[in-house]
Structure formats: C-alpha cells, structure tokens
C-alpha atoms as a PDB file:
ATOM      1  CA  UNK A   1      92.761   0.057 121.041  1.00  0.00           C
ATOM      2  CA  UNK A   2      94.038  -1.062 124.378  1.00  0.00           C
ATOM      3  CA  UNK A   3      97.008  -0.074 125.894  1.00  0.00           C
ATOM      4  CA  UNK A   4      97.426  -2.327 128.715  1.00  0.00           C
ATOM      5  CA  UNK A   5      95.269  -5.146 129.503  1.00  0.00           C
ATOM      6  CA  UNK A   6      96.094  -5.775 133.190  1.00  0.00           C
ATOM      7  CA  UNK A   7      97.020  -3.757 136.412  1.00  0.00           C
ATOM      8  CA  UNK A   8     100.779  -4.884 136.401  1.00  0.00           C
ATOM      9  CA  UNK A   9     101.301  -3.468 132.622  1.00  0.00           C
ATOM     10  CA  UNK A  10      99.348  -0.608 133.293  1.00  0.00           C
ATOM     11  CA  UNK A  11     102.367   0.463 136.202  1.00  0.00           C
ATOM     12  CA  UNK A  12     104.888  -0.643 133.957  1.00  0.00           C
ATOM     13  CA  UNK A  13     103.886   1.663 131.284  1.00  0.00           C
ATOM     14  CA  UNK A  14     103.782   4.236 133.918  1.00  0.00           C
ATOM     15  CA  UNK A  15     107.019   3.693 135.206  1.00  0.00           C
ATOM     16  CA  UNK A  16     108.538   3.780 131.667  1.00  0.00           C
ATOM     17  CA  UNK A  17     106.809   7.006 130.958  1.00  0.00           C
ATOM     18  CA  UNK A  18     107.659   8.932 134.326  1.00  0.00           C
ATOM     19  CA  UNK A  19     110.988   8.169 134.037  1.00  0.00           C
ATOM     20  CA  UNK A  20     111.621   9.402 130.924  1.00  0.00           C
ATOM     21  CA  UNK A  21     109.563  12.510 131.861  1.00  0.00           C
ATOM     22  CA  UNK A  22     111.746  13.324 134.607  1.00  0.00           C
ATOM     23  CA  UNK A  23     114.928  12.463 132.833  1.00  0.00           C
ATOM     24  CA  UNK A  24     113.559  15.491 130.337  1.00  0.00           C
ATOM     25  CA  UNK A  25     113.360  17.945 133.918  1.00  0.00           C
ATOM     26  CA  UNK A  26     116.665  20.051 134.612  1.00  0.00           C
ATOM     27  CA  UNK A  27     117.894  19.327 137.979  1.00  0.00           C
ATOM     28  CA  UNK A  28     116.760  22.124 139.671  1.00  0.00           C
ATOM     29  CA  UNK A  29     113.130  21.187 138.968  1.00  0.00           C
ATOM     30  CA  UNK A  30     113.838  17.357 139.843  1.00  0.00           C
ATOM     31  CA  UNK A  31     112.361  17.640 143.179  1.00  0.00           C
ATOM     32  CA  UNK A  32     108.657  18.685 141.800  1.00  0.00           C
ATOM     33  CA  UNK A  33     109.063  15.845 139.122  1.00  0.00           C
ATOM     34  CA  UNK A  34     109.735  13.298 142.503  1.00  0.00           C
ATOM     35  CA  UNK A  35     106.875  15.050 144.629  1.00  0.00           C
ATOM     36  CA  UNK A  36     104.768  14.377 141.045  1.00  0.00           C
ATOM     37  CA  UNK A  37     105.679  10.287 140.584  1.00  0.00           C
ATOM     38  CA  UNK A  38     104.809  10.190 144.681  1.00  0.00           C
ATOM     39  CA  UNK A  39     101.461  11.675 143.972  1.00  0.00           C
ATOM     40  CA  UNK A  40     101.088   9.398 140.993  1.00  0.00           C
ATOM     41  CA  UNK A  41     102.876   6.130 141.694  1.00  0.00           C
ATOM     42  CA  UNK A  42     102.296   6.519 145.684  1.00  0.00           C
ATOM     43  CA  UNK A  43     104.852   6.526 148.358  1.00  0.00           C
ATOM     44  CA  UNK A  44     105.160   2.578 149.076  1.00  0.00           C
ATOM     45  CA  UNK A  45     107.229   1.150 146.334  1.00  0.00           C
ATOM     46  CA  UNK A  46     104.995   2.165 143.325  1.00  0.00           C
ATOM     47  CA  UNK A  47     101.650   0.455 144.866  1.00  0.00           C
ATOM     48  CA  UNK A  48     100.018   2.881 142.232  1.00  0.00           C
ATOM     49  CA  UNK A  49      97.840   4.039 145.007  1.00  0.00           C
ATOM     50  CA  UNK A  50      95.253   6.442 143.179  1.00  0.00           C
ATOM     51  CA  UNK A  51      94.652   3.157 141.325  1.00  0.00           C
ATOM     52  CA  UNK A  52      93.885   1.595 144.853  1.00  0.00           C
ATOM     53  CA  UNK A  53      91.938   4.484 145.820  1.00  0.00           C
ATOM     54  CA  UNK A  54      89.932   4.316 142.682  1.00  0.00           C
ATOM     55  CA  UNK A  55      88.675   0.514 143.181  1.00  0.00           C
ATOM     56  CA  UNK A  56      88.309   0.858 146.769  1.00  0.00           C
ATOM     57  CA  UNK A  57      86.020   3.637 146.361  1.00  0.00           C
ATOM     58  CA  UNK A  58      84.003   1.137 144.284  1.00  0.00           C
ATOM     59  CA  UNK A  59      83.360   3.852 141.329  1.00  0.00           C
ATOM     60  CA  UNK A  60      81.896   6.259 143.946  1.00  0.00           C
ATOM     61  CA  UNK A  61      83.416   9.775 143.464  1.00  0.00           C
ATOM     62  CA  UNK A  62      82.926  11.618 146.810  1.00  0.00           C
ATOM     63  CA  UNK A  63      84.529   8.470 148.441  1.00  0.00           C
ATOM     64  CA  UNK A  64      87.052   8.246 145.682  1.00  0.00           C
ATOM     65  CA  UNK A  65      87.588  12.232 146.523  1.00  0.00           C
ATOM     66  CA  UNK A  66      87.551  11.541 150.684  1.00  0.00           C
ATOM     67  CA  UNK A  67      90.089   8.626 149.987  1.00  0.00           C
ATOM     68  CA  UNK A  68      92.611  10.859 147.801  1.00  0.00           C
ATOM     69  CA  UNK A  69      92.074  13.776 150.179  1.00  0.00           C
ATOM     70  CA  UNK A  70      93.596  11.222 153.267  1.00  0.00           C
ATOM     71  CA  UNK A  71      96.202  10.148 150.959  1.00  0.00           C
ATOM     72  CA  UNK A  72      97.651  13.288 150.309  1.00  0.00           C
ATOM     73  CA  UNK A  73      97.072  14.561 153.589  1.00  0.00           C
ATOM     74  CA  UNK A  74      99.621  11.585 154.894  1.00  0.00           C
ATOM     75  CA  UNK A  75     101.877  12.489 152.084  1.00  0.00           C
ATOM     76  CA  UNK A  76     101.366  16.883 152.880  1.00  0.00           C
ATOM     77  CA  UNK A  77     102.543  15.045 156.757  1.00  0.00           C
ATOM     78  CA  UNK A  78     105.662  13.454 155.697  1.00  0.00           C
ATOM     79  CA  UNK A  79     106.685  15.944 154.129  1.00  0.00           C
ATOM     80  CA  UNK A  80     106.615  18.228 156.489  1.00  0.00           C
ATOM     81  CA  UNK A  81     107.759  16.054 158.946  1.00  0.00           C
ATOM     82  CA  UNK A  82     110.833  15.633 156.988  1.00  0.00           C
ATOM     83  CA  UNK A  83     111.377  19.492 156.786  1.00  0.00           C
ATOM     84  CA  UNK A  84     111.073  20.129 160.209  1.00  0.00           C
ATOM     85  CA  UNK A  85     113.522  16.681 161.533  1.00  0.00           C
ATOM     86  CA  UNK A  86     114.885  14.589 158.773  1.00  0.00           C
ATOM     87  CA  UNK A  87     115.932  12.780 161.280  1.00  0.00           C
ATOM     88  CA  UNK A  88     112.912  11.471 163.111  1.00  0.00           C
ATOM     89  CA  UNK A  89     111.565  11.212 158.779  1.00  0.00           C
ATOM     90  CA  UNK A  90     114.024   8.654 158.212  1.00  0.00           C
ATOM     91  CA  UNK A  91     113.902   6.722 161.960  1.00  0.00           C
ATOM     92  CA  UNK A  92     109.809   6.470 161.203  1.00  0.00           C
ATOM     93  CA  UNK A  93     110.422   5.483 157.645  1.00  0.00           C
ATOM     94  CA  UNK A  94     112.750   2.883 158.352  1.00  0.00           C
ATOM     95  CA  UNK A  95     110.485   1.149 161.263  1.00  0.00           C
ATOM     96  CA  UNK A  96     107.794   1.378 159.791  1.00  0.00           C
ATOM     97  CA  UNK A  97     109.615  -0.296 156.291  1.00  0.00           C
ATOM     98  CA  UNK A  98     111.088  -2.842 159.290  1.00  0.00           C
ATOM     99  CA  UNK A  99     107.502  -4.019 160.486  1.00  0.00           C
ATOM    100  CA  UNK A 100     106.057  -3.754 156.571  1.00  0.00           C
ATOM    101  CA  UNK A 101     108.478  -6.012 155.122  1.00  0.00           C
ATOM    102  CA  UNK A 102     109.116  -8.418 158.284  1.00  0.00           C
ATOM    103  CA  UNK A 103     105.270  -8.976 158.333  1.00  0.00           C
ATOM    104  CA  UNK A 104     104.912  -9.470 154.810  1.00  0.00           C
ATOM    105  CA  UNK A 105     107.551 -11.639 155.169  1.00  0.00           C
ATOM    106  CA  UNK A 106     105.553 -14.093 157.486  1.00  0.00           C
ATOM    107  CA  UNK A 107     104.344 -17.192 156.781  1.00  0.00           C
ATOM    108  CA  UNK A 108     101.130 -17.379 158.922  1.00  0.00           C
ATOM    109  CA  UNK A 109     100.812 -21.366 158.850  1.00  0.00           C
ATOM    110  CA  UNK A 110     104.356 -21.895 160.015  1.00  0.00           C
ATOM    111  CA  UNK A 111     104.058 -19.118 162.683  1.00  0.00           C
ATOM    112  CA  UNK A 112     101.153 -20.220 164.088  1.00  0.00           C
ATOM    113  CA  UNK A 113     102.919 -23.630 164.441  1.00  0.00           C
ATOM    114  CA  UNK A 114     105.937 -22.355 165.793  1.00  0.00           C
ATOM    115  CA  UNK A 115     105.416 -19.081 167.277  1.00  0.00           C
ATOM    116  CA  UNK A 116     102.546 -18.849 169.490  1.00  0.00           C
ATOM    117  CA  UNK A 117     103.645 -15.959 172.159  1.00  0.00           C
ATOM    118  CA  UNK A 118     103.076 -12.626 170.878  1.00  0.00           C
ATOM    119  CA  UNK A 119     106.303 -11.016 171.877  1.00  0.00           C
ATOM    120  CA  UNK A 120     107.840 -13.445 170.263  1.00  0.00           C
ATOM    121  CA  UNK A 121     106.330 -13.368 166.949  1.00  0.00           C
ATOM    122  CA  UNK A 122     106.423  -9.729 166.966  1.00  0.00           C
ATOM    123  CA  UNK A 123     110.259 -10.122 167.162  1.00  0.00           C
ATOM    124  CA  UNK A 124     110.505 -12.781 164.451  1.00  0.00           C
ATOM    125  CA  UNK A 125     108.410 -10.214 162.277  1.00  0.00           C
ATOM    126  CA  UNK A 126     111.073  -7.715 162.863  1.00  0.00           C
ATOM    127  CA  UNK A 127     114.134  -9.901 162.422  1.00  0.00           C
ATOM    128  CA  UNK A 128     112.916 -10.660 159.241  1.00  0.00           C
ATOM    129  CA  UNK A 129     112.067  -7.331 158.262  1.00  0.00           C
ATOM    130  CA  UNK A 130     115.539  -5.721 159.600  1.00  0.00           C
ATOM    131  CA  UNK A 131     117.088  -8.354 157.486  1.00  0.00           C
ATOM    132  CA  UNK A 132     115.151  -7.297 153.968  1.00  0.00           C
ATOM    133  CA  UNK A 133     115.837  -3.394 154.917  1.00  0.00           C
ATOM    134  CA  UNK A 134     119.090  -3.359 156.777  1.00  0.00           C
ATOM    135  CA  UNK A 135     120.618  -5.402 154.134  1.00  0.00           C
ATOM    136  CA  UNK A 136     121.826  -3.739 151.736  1.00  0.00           C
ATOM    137  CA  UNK A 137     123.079  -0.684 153.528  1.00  0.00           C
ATOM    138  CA  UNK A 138     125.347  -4.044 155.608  1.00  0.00           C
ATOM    139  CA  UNK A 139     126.358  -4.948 151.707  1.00  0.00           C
ATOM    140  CA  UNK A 140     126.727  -1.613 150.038  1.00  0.00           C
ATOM    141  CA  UNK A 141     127.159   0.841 152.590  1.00  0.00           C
ATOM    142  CA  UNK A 142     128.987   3.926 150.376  1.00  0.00           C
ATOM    143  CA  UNK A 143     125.779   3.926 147.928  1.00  0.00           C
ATOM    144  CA  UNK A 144     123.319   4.151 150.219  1.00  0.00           C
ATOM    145  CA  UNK A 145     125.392   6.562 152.151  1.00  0.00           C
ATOM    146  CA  UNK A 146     125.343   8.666 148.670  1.00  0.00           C
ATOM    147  CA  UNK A 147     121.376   8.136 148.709  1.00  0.00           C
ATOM    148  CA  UNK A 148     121.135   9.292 152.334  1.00  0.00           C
ATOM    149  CA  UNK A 149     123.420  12.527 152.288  1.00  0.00           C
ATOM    150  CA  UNK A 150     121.091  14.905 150.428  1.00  0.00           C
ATOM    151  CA  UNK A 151     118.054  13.645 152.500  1.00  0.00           C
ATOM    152  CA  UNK A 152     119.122  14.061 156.091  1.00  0.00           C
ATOM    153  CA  UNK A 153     122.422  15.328 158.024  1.00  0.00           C
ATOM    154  CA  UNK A 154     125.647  13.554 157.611  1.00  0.00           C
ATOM    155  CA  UNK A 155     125.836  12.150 161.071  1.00  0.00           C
ATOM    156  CA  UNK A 156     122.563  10.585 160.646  1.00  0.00           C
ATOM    157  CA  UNK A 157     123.241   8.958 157.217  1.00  0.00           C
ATOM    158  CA  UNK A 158     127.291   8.017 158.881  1.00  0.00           C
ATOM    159  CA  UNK A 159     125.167   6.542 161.720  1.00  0.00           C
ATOM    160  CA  UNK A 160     122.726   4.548 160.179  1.00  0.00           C
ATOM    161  CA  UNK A 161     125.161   2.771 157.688  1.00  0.00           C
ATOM    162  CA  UNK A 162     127.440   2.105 161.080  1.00  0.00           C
ATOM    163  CA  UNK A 163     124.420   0.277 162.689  1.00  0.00           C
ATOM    164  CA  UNK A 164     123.243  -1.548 159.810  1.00  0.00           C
ATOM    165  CA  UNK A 165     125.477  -4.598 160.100  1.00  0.00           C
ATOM    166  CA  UNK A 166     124.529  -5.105 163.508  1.00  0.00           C
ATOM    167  CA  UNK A 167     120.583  -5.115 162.653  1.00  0.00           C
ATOM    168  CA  UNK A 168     121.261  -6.930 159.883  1.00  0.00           C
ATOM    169  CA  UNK A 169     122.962  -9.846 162.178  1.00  0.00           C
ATOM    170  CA  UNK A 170     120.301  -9.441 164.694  1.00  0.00           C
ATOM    171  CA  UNK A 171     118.137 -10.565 162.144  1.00  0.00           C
ATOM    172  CA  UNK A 172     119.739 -13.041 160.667  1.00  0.00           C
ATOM    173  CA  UNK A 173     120.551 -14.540 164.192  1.00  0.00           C
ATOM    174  CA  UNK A 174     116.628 -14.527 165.221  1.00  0.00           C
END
C-alpha cells in the first residue's frame, strides 16, 4: 500500500504528523521538537531537504552521507551563531530571506528586457524581496513583534518592526 504517491503529499503528510507530534511535547521540551522538524523538514520553509539530499546524491550513500554532513554543519552554524549574537542571526536571516525571495521573485524575460545594468537589477531583486519579507511585519507589526521577543533582545525585535514600513515602501516604490 502506498502512502503518498508524489513529493508534495509526501511533505504534507509530514507536516500533519510533526505537528501533532510536537503538540504532544510539554513546553519545556518544545525547543528539541523545533531543532527535530529543522533537521527533518529543513530550515528554508519546509524544502524537505534530506529529501533533496537524497536525490541529489543520486542513490549514492557516501555522497548522500557528505551532503547531510554539510547540511547539518550549516544548521550546527546557525545555531550557534544565534547563541553567541541573535542579533547579527536575525540581520543575516532576514537578507539573505530579502535576496531569496526578491530573486525568486524575478521574471528573467522581462528583466532582461528592462533591466540590463547590474546594479540595477540587483536593486529591483531586492525591492521585490523587501516587499514579500518586510510586509507583513509593515501590516501586523504586534504579532511578529510576539514572534521576535523570545528569539532576540527587545530592542532588536522594537527596531526591526519600526523599520519595516520604510523597507516595505522602498520596495514598493522601486
């Protein structure tokens, strides 16, 4: 019997499943349940990347293993880059979500047409991507205060939702 028949059902059913398992965790434990679904899921918006990881390494398992070893390395350095400064966590995080959604965001065709100067594609990729992340701390700026208060200091989080507006604009205005 199958379970799931394609890649997208296969996260779904993973999704569904870690949830529930860490809605089972007390909340003193919640952390190692998060640092679990980020070894499972993956850190970018649950790109399931030991699923990547498995069919890049085409089947072979000492690639598969050099692949997972990387992964979790990066992962091992964010993490304790985040102990040591929150603060420079959050600012790398953030600009590095700015460029991933702002260039995923492009459409090469029209860009190409338009936009033939480097510098100045590079700051239509970013407009677009401070729109997509600055957003909705412009639109809802108490929840993702709440979010940001137990990750980093309070002047940080106060900070961040005072400058999103203005990045948001910037982008919209580019």
């Amino acid at each position: 019997m199958q379970v799931v028949s394609s890649r997208e059902e296969f996260q779904w059913l993973l999704f569904i499943v870690m949830g529930y398992l860490l809605s089972l965790l007390p909340e003193s434990f919640l952390w190692i349940g998060c640092l679990s679904c980020i070894f499972v899921l993956g850190v970018p918006h649950g790109a399931l990347d030991i699923y990547l990881i498995w069919s890049e390494s085409k089947g072979s398992i000492r690639r598969s293993c050099l692949l997972m070893c990387s992964y979790l390395s990066l992962v091992l350095l964010a993490l304790g880059l985040w102990r040591i400064s929150s603060e420079w966590f959050w600012f790398l995080f953030f600009f590095s979500a700015v460029y991933h959604f702002g260039i995923s965001d492009e459409h090469p065709a029209l860009l190409n047409l338009l936009l033939r100067n480097p510098l100045t594609r590079s700051l239509w990729i970013f407009s677009r991507g401070l729109v997509l992340v600055f957003g909705p701390a412009a639109f809802h700026p108490e929840k993702i205060l709440k979010y940001l208060k137990p990750a980093t200091t309070q002047d940080f989080a106060q900070g961040l939702i005072a400058v999103a507006p203005f990045l948001f604009g910037y982008g919209l205005v580019f």
